[in-house]
PDB file of N, CA and C in Angstrom:
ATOM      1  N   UNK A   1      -3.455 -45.116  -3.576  1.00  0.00           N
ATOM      2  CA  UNK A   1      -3.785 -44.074  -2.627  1.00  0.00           C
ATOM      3  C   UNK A   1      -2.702 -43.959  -1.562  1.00  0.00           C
ATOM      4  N   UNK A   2      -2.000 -44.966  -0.662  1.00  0.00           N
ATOM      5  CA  UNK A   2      -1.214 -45.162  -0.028  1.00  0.00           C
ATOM      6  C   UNK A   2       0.405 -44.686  -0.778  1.00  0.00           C
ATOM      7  N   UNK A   3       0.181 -44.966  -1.593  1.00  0.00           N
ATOM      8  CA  UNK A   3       1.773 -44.669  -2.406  1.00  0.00           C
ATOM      9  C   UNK A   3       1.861 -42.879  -2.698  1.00  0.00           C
ATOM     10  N   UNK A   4       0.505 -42.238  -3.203  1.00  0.00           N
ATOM     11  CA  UNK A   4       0.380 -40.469  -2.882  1.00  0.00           C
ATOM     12  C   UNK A   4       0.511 -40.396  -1.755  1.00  0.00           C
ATOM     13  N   UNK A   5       0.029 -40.864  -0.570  1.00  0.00           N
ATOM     14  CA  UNK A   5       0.289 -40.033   0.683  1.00  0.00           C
ATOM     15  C   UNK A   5       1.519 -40.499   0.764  1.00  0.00           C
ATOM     16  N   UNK A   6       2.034 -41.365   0.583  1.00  0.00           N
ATOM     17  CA  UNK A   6       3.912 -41.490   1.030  1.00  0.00           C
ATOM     18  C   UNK A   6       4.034 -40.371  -0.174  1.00  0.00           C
ATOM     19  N   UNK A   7       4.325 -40.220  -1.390  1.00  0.00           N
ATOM     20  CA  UNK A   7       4.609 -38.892  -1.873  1.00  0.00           C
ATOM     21  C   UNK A   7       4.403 -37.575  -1.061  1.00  0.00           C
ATOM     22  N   UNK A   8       3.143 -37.580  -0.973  1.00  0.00           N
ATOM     23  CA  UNK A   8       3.267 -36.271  -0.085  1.00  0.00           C
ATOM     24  C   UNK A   8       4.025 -35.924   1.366  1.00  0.00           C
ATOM     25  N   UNK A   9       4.166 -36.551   2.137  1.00  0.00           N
ATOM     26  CA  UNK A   9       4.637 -37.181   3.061  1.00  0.00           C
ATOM     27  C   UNK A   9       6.336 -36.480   3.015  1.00  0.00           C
ATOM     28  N   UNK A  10       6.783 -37.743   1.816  1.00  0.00           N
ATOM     29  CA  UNK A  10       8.014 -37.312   1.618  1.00  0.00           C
ATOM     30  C   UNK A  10       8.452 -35.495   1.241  1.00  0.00           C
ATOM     31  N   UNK A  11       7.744 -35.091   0.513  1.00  0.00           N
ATOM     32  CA  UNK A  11       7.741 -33.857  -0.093  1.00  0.00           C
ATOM     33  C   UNK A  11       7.362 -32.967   1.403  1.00  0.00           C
ATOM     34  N   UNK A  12       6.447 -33.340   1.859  1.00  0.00           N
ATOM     35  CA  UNK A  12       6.411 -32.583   3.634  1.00  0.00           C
ATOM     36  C   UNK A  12       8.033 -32.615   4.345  1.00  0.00           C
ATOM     37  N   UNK A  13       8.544 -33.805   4.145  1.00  0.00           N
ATOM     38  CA  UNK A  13       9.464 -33.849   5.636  1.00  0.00           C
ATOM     39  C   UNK A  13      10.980 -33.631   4.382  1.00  0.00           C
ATOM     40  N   UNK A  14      10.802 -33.175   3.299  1.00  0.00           N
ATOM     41  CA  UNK A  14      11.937 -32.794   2.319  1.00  0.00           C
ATOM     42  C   UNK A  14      12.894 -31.562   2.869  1.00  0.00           C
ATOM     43  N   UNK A  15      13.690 -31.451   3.359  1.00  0.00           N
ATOM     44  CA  UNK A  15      14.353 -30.028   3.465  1.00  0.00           C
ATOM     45  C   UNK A  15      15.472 -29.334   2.789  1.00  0.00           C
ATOM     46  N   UNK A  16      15.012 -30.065   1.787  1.00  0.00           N
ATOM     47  CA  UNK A  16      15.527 -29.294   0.591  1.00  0.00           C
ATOM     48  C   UNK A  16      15.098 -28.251   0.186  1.00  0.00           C
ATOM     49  N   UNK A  17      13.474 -28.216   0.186  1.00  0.00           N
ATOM     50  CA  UNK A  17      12.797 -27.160  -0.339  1.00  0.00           C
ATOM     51  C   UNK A  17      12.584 -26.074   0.772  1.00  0.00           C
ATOM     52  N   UNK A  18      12.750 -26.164   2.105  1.00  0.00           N
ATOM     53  CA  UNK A  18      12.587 -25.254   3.290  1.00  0.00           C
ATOM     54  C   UNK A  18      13.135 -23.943   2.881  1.00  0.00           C
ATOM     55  N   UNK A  19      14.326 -24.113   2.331  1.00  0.00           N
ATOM     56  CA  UNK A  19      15.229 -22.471   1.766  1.00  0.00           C
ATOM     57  C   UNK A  19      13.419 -21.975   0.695  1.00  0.00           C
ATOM     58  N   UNK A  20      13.727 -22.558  -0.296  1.00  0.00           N
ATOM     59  CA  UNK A  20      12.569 -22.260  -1.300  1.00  0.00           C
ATOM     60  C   UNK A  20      11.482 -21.163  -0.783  1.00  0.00           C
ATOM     61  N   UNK A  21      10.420 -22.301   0.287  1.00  0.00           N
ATOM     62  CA  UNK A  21       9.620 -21.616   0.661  1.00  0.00           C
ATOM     63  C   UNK A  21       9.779 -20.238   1.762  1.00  0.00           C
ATOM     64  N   UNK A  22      10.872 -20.566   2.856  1.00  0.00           N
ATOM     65  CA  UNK A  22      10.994 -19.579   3.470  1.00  0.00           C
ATOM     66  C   UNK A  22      11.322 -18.228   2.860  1.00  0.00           C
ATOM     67  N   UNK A  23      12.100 -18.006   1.623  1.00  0.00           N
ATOM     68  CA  UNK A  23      12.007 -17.184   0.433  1.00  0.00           C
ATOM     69  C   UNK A  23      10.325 -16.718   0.038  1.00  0.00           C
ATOM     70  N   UNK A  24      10.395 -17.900  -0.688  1.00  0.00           N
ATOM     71  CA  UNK A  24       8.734 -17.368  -0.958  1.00  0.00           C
ATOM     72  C   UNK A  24       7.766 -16.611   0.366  1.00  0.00           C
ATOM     73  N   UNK A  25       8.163 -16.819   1.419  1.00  0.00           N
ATOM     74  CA  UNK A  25       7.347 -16.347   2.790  1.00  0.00           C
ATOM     75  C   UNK A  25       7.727 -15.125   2.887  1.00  0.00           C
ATOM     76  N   UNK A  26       8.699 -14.854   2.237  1.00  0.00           N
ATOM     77  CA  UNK A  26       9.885 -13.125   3.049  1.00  0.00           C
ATOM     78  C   UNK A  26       9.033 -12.588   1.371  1.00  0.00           C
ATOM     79  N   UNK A  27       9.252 -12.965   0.734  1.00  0.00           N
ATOM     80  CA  UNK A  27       9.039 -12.088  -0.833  1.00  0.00           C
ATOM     81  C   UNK A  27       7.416 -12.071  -1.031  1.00  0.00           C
ATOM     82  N   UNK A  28       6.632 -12.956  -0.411  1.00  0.00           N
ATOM     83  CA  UNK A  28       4.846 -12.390   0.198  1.00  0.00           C
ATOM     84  C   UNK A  28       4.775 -11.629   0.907  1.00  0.00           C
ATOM     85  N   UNK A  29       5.246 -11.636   2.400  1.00  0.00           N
ATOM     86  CA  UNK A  29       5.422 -10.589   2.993  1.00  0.00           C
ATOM     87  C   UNK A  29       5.959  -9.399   2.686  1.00  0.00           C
ATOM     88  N   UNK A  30       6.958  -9.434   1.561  1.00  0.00           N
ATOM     89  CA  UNK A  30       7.771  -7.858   1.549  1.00  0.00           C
ATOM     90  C   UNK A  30       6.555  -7.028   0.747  1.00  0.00           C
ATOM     91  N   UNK A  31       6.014  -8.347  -0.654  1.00  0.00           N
ATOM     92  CA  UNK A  31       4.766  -7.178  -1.013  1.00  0.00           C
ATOM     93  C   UNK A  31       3.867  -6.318  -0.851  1.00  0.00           C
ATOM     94  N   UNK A  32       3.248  -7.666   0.399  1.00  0.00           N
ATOM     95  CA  UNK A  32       2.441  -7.378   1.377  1.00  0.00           C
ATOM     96  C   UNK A  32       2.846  -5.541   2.110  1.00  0.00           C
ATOM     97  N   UNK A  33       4.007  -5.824   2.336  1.00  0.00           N
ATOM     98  CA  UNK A  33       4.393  -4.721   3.615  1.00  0.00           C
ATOM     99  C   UNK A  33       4.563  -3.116   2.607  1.00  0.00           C
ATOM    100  N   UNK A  34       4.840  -3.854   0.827  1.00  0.00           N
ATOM    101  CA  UNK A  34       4.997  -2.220  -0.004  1.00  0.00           C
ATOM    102  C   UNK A  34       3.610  -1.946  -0.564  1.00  0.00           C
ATOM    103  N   UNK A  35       2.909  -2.541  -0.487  1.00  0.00           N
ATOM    104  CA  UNK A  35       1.524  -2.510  -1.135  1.00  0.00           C
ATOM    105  C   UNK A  35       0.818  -1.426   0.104  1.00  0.00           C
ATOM    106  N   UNK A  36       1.063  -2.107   1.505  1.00  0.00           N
ATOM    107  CA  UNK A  36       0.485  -0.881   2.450  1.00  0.00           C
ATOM    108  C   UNK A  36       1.347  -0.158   2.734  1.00  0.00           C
ATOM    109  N   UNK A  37       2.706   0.335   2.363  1.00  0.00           N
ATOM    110  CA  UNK A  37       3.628   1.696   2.601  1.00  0.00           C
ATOM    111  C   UNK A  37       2.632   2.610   1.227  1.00  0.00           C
ATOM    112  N   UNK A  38       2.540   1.730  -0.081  1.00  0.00           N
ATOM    113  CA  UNK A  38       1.766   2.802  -1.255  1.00  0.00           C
ATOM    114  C   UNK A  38       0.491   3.505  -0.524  1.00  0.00           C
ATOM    115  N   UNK A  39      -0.596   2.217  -0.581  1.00  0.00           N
ATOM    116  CA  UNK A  39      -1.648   3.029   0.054  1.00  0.00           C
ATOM    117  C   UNK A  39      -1.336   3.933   1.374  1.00  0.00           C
ATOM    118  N   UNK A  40      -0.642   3.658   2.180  1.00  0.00           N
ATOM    119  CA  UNK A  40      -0.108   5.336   3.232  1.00  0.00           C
ATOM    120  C   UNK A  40       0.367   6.616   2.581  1.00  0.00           C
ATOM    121  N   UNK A  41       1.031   6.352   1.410  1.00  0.00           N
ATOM    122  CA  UNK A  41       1.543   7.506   0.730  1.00  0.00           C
ATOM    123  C   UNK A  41       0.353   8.123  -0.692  1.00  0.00           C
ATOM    124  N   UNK A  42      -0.071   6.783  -0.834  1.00  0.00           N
ATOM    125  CA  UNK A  42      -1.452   7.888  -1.510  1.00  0.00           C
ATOM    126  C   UNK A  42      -2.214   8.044  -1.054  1.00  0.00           C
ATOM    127  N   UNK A  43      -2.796   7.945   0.324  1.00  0.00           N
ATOM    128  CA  UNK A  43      -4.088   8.443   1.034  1.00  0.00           C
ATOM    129  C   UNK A  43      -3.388   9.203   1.409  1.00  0.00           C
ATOM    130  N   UNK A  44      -2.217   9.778   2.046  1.00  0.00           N
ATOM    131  CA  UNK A  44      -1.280  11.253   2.291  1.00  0.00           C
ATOM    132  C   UNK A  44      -1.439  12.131   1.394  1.00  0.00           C
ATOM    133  N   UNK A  45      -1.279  11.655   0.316  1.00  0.00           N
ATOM    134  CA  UNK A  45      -1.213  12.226  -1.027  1.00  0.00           C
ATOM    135  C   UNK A  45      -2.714  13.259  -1.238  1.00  0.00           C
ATOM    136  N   UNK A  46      -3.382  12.214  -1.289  1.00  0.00           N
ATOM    137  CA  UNK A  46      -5.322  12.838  -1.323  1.00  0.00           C
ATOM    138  C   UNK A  46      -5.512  13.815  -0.047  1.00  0.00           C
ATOM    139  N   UNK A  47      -4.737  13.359   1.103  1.00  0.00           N
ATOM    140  CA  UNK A  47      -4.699  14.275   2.311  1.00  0.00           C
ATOM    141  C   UNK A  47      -4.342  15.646   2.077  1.00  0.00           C
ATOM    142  N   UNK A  48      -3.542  15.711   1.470  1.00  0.00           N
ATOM    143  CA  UNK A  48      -2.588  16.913   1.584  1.00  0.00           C
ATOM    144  C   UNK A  48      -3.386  17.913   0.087  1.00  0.00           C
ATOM    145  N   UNK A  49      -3.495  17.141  -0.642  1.00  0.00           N
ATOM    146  CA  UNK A  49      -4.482  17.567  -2.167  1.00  0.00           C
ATOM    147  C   UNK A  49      -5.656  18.657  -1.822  1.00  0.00           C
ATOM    148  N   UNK A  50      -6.220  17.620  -0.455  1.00  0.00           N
ATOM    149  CA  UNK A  50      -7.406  18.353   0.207  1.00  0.00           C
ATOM    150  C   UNK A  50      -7.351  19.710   0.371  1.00  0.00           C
ATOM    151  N   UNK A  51      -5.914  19.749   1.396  1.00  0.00           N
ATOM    152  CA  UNK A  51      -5.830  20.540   2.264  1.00  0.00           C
ATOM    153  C   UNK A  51      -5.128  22.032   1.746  1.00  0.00           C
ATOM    154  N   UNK A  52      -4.678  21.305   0.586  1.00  0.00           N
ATOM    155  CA  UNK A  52      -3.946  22.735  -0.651  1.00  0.00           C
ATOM    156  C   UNK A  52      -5.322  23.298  -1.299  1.00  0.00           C
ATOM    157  N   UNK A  53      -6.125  22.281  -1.566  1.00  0.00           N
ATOM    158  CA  UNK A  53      -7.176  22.646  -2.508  1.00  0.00           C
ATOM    159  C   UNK A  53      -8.215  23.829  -1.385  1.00  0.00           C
ATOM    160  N   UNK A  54      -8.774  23.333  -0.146  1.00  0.00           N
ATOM    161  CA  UNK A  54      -9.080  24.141   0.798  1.00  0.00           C
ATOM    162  C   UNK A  54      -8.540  25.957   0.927  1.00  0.00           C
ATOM    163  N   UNK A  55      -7.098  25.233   0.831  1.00  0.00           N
ATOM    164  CA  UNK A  55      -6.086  26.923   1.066  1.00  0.00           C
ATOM    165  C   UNK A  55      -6.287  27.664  -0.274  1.00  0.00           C
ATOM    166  N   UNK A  56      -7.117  27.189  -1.334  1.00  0.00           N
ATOM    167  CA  UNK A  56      -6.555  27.912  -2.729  1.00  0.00           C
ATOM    168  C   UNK A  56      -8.068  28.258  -2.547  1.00  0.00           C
ATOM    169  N   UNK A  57      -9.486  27.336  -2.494  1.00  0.00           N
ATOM    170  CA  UNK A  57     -10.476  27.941  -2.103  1.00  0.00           C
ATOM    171  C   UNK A  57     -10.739  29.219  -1.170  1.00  0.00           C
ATOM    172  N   UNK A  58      -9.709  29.194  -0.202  1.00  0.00           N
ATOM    173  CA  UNK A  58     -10.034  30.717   0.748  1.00  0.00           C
ATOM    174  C   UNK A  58      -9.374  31.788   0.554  1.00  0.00           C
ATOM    175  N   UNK A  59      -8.344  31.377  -0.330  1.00  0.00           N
ATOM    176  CA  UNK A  59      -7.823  32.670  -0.896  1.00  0.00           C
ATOM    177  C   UNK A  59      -8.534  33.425  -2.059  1.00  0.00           C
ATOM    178  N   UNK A  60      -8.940  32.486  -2.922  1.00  0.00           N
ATOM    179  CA  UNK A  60      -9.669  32.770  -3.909  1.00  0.00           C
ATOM    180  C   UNK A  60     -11.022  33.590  -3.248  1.00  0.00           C
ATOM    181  N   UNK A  61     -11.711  33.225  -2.280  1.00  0.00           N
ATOM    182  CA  UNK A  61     -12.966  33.939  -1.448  1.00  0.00           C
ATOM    183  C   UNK A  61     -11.890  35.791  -0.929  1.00  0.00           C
ATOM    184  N   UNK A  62     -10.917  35.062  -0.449  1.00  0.00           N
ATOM    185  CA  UNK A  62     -10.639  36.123   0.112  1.00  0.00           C
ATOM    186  C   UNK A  62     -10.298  37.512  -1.143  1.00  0.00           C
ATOM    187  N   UNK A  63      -9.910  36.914  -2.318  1.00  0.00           N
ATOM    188  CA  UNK A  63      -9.382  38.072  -3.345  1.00  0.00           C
ATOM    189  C   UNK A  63     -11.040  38.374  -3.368  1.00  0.00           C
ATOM    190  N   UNK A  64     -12.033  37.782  -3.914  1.00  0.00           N
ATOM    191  CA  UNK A  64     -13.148  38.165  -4.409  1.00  0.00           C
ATOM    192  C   UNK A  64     -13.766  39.581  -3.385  1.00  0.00           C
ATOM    193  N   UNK A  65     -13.480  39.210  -2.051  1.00  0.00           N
ATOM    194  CA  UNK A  65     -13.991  39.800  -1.081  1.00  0.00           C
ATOM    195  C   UNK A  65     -12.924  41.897  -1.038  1.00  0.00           C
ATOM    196  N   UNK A  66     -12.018  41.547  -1.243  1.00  0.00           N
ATOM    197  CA  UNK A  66     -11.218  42.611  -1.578  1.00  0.00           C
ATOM    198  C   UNK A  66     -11.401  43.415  -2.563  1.00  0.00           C
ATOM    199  N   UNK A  67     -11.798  42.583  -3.761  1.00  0.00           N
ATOM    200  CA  UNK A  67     -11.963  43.092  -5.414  1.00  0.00           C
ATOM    201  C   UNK A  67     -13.257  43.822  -5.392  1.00  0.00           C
ATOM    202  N   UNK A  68     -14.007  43.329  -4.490  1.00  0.00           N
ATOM    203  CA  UNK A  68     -15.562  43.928  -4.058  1.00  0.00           C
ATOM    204  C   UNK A  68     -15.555  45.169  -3.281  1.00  0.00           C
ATOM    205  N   UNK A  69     -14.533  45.168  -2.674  1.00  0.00           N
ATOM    206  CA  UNK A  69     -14.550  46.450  -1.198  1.00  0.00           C
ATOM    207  C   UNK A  69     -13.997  47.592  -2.323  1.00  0.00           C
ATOM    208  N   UNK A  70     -12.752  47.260  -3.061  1.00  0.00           N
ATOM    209  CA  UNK A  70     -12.293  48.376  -4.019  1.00  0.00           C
ATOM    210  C   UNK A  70     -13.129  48.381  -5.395  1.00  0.00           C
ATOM    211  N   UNK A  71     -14.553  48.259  -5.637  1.00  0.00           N
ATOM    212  CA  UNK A  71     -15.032  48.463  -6.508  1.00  0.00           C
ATOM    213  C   UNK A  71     -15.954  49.168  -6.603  1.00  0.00           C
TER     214      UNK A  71
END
């Protein structure tokens, strides 16, 4: 039991591996940071979908409303 915690121990105060993980810390984080740039650009995406789909709904009311007056 004493001889694992000196393993671990050693492997703690190792700075060899410090490059390693601080890598691994920047390349979690970078995912982290493109995973929420996606979801901003597809909830924009659904935003804007809305807001075309809205404009094609009132035009469409608006032809109907015209097609009616000249009929």
């Amino acid at each position: 039991m004493k001889k694992e915690l000196l393993n671990i121990t050693r492997l703690l105060k190792d700075e060899k591996a410090s490059p390693l993980i601080e890598e691994g810390l920047l390349i979690g984080l970078s995912l982290i940071i493109i995973a929420i740039i996606v979801g901003i650009v597809l909830r924009t995406m659904g935003w804007t979908q809305d807001i075309f789909n809205s404009i094609l709904e009132q035009l469409e009311e608006i032809k109907k409303s015209i097609s009616q007056m000249f009929s």
